[in-house]
Protein backbone atom coordinates (compact mmCIF):
# COMPACT_ATOMS: atom_id res chain seq x y z
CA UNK A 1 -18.54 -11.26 24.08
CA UNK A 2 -21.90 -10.55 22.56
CA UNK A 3 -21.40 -6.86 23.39
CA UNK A 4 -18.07 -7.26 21.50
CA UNK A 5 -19.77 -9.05 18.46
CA UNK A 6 -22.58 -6.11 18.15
CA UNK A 7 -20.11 -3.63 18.14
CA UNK A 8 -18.03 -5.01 15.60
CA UNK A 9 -21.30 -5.49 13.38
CA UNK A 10 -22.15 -2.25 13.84
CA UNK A 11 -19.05 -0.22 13.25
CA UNK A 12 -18.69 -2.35 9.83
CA UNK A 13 -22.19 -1.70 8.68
CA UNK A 14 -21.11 2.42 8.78
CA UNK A 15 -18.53 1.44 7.06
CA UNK A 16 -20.45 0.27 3.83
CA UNK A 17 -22.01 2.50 2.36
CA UNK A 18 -18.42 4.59 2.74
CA UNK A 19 -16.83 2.07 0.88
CA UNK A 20 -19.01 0.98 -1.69
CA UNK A 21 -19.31 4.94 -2.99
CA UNK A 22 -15.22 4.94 -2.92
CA UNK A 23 -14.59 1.53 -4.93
CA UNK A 24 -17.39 2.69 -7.39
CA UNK A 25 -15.14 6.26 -8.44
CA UNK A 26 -11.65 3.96 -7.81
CA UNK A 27 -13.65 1.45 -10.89
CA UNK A 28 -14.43 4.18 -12.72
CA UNK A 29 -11.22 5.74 -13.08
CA UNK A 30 -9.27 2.31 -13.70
CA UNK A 31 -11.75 1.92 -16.42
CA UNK A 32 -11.69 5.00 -17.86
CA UNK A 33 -7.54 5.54 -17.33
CA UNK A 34 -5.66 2.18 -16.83
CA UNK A 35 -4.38 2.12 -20.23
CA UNK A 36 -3.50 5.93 -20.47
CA UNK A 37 -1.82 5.34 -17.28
CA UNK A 38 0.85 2.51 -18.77
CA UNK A 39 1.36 4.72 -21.77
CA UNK A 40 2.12 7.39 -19.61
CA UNK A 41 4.39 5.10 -17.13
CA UNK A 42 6.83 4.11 -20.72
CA UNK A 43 7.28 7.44 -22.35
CA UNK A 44 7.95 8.91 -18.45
CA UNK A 45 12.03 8.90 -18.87
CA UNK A 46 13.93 10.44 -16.28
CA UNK A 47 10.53 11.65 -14.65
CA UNK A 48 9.27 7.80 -13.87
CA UNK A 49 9.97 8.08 -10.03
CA UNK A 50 7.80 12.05 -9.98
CA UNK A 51 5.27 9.96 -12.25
CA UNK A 52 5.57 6.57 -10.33
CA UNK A 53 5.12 8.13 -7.17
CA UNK A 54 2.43 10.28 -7.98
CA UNK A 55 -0.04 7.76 -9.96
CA UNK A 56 1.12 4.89 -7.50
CA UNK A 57 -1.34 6.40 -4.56
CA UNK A 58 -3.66 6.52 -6.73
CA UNK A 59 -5.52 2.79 -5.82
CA UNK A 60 -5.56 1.23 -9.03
CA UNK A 61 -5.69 -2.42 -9.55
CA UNK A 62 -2.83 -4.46 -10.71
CA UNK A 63 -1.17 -0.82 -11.21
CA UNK A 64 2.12 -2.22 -9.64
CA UNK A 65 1.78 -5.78 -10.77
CA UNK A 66 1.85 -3.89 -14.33
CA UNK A 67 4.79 -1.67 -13.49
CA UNK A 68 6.52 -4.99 -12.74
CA UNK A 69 5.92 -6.14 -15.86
CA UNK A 70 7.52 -3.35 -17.45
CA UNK A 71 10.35 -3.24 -15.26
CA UNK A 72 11.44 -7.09 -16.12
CA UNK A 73 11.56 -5.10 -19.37
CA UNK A 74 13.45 -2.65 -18.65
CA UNK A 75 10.76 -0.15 -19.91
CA UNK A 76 11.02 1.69 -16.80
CA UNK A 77 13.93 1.79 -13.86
CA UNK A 78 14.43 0.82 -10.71
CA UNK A 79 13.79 3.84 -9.48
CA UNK A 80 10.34 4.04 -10.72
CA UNK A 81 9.22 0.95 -9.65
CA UNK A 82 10.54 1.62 -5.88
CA UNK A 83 8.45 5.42 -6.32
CA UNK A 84 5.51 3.02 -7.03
CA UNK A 85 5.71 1.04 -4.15
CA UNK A 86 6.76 2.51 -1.56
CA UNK A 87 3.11 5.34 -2.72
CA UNK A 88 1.40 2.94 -3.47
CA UNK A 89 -1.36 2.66 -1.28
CA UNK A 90 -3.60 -0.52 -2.11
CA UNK A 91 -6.95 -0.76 0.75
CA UNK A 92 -5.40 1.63 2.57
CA UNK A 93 -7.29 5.31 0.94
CA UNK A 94 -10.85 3.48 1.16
CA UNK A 95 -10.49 2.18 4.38
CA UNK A 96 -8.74 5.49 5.60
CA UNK A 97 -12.06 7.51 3.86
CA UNK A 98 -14.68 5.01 5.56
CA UNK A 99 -12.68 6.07 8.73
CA UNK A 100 -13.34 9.75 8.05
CA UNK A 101 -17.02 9.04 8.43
CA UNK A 102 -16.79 6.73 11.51
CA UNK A 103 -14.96 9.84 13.44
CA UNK A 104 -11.26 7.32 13.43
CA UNK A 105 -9.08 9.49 11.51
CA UNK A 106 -9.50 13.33 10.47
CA UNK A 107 -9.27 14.05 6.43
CA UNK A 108 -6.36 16.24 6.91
CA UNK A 109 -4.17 13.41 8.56
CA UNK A 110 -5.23 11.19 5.56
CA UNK A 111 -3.88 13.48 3.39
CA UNK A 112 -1.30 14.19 4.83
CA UNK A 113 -0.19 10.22 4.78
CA UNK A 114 -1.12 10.21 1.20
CA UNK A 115 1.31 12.86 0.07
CA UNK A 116 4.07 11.53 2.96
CA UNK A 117 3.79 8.38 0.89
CA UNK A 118 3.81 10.18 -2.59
CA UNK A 119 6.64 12.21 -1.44
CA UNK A 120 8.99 9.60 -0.07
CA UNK A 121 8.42 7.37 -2.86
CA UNK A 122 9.74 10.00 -5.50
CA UNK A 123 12.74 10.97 -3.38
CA UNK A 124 13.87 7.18 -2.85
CA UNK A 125 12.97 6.84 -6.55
CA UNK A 126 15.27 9.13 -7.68
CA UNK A 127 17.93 8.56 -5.14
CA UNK A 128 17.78 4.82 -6.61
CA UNK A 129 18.21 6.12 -10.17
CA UNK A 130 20.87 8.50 -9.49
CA UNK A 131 22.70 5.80 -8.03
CA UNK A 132 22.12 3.45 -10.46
CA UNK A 133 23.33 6.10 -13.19
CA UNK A 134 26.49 6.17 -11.40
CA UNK A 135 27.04 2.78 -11.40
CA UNK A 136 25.28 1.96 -15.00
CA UNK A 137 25.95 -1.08 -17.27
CA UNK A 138 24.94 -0.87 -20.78
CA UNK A 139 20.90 -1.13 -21.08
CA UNK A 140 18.74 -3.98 -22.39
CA UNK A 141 16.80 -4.44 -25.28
CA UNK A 142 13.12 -3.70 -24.56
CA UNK A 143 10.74 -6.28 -26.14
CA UNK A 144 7.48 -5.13 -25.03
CA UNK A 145 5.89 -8.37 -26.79
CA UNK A 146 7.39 -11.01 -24.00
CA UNK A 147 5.77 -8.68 -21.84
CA UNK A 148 3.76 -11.05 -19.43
CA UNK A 149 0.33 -10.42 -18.69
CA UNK A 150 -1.21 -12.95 -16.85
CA UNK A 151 -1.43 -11.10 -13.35
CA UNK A 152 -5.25 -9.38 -14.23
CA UNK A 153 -7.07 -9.50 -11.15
CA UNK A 154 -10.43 -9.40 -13.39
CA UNK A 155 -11.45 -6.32 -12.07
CA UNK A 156 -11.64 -5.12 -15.37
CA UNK A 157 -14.32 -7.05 -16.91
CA UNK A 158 -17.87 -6.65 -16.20
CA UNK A 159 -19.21 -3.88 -14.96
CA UNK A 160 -17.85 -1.19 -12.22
CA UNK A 161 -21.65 -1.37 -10.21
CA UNK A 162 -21.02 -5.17 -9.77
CA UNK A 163 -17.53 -5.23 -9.14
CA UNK A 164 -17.27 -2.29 -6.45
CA UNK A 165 -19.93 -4.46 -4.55
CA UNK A 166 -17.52 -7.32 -4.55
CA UNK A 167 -14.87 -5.54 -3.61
CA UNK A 168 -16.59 -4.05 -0.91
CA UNK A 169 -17.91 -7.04 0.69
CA UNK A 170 -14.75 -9.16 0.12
CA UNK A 171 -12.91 -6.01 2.40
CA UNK A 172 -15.86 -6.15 4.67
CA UNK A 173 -15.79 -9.33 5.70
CA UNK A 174 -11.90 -8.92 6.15
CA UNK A 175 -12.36 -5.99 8.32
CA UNK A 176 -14.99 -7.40 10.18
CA UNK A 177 -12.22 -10.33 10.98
CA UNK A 178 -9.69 -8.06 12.03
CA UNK A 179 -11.95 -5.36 13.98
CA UNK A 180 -13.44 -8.45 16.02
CA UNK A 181 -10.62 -10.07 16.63
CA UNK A 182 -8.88 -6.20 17.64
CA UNK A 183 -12.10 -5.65 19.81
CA UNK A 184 -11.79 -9.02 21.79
CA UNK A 185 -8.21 -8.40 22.61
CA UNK A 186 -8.83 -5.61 24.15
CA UNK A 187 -11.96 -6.52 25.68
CA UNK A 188 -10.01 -8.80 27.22
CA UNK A 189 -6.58 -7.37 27.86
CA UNK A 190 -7.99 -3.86 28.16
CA UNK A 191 -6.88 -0.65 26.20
CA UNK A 192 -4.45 0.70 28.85
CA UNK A 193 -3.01 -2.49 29.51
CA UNK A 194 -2.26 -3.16 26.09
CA UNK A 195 -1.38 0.75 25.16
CA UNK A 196 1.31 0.38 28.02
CA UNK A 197 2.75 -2.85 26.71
CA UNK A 198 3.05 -1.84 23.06
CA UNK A 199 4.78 1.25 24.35
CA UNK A 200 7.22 -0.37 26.53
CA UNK A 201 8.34 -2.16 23.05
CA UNK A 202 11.87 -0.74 22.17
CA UNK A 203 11.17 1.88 19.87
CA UNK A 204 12.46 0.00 16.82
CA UNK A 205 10.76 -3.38 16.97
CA UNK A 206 6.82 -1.48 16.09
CA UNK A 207 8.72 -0.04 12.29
CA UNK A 208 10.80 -3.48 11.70
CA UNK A 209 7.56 -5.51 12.41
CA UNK A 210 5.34 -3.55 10.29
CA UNK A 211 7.43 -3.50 7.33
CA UNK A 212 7.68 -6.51 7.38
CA UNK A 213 3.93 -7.26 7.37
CA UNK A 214 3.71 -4.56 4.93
CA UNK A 215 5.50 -7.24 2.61
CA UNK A 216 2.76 -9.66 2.77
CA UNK A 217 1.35 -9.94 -1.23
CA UNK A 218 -2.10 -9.12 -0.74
CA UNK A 219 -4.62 -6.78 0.64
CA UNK A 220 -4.59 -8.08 4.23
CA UNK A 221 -1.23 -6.52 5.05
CA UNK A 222 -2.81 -3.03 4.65
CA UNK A 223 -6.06 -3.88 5.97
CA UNK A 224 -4.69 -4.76 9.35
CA UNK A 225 -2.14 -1.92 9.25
CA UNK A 226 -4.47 1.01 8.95
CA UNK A 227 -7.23 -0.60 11.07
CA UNK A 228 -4.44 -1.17 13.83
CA UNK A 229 -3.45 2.70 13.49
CA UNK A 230 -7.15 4.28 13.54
CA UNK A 231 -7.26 2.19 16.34
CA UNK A 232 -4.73 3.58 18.47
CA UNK A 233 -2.76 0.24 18.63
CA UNK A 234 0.56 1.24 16.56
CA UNK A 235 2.06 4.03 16.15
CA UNK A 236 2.00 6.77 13.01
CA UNK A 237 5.71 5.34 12.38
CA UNK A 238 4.78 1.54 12.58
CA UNK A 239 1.80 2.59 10.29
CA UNK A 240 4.11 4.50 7.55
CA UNK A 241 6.80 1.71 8.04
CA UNK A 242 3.82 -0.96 6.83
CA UNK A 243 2.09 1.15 4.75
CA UNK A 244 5.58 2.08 2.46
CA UNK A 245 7.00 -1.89 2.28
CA UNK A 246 3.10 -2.71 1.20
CA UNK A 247 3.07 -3.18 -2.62
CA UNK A 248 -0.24 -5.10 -2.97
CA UNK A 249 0.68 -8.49 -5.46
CA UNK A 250 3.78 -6.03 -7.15
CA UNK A 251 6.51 -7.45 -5.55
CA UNK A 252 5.05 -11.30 -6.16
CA UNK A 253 4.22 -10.16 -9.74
CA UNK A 254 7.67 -8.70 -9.68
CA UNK A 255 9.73 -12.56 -8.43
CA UNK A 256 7.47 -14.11 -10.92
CA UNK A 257 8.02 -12.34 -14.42
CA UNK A 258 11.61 -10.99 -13.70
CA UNK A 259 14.14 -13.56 -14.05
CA UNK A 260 17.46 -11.32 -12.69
CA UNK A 261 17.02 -12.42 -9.08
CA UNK A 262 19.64 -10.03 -8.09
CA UNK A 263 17.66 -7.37 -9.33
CA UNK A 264 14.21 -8.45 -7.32
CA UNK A 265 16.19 -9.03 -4.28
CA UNK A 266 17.88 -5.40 -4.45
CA UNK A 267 13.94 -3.75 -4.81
CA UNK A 268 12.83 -5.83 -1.68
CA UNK A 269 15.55 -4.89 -0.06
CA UNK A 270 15.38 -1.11 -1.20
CA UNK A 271 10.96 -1.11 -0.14
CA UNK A 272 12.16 -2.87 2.92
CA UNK A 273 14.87 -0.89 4.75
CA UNK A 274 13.20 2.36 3.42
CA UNK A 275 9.89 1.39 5.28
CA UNK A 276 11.60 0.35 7.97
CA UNK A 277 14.47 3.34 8.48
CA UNK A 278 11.63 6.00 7.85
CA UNK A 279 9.30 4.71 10.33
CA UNK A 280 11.99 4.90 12.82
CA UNK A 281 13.18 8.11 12.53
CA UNK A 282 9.35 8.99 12.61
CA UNK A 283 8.63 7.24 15.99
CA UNK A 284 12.32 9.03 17.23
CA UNK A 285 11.04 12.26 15.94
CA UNK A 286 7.19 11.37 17.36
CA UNK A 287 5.73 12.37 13.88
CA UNK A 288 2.03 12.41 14.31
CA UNK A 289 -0.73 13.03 11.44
């Protein structure tokens, strides 16, 4: 077990000087473009799922906690706010980069996720909007002023030295949860045995269960998805399946400031079963990255 604990201590210490150097340039640019983003988001039209999807991977905090907000106002559709979800890509990208470094996962198979994520969340987008054209009601009054702005995750204040050096460390110590508590099981259990029991799984329960997780309002879901994946432990449809539902705090944001539950319940539903379908037909079609 000490063997197990070193290893774990080590593996995270590569990991922070990877990280730190990422949430530093993902500060920056939420300083420097947060606001320009939201503009961008409301005068976006028909194009909100193309510009939803697109700015959605781009790890931004609160960035889908704010598109919530101007959803429940009808400043942008449905549509958009599904593209942003299902991109965006909360602790995934920095922990995904760290894991470049570390030898877990190759650049070119994070990119490719990124723009599998980007991609998918602008079809569904607009596949949501077209159908909600078809079956349109007459549109609400937008009154950007009741426009609820409470869910700042303070990120914003201070400065971006300081506060990519919390970020990193609260991450860290999650990851060094997570890896230790990954290491002992298979310590104990051993890889093959474990590889061999995940795979006799029917090939459906790995997506379901992951999108499901993926759900989870906070930056844990993610965590544990893509350090699962680099591990070997799922498989590249389980990790999409996750990695799509996973919204970061935009679908609690989303329960809290829009009152038509109807509405709420048909995005969770939509982030959901997309997640879920498209990490299915993955693992049937044995996508790898």
């Amino acid at each position: 077990m000490i063997d197990v604990l070193l290893d774990t201590l080590l593996d995270a210490a590569k990991l922070i000087p990877f990280l730190y150097l990422t949430y530093l340039l993902l500060e920056f640019i939420e300083h420097r473009a947060k606001e320009q983003t939201e503009a961008l988001m409301k005068k976006a039209g028909k194009w909100g799922p193309f510009l939803g999807g697109a700015l959605g991977a781009v790890p931004q905090c609160g960035f889908s906690a704010s598109m919530s907000n101007l959803y429940a106002e009808n400043i942008i559709s449905m549509g958009t706010l599904v593209a942003v979800f299902l991109s965006t890509s909360d602790e995934m990208l920095p922990i995904m980069i760290s894991g470049i470094s570390s030898g877990d996962i190759r650049a070119w198979s994070v990119v490719k996720i990124l723009l599998v994520k980007i991609l998918l969340g602008v079809v569904v987008g607009f596949i949501v909007d077209g159908v909600a054209r078809l079956c349109s009601k007459k549109e609400k009054n937008i009154d950007i002023e009741s426009l609820c702005h409470d869910d700042h995750c303070g990120c914003e204040e201070g400065n971006i030295f300081l506060s990519a050096l919390i970020h990193t460390l609260k991450i860290l110590a999650f990851i060094l949860v997570v890896s230790f508590a990954l290491n002992t099981v298979i310590y104990f259990i051993g890889e093959d045995a474990l590889g061999n029991f995940i795979s006799s799984l029917p090939i459906v329960v790995g997506p379901l269960a992951t999108a499901l997780v993926g759900l989870v309002p906070n930056c844990a879901s993610s965590i544990v998805i893509t350090q699962l994946y680099m591990s070997g432990v799922i498989s590249a449809g389980s990790m999409l399946a996750g990695l799509l539902s996973g919204s970061g705090i935009g679908l609690l944001i989303l329960f809290k400031v829009n009152k038509n539950m109807k509405s709420n319940f048909a995005v969770l539903g939509i982030v959901y079963g997309s997640g879920a379908v498209i990490g299915i037909i993955c693992d049937l079609l044995k996508v790898t990255f």
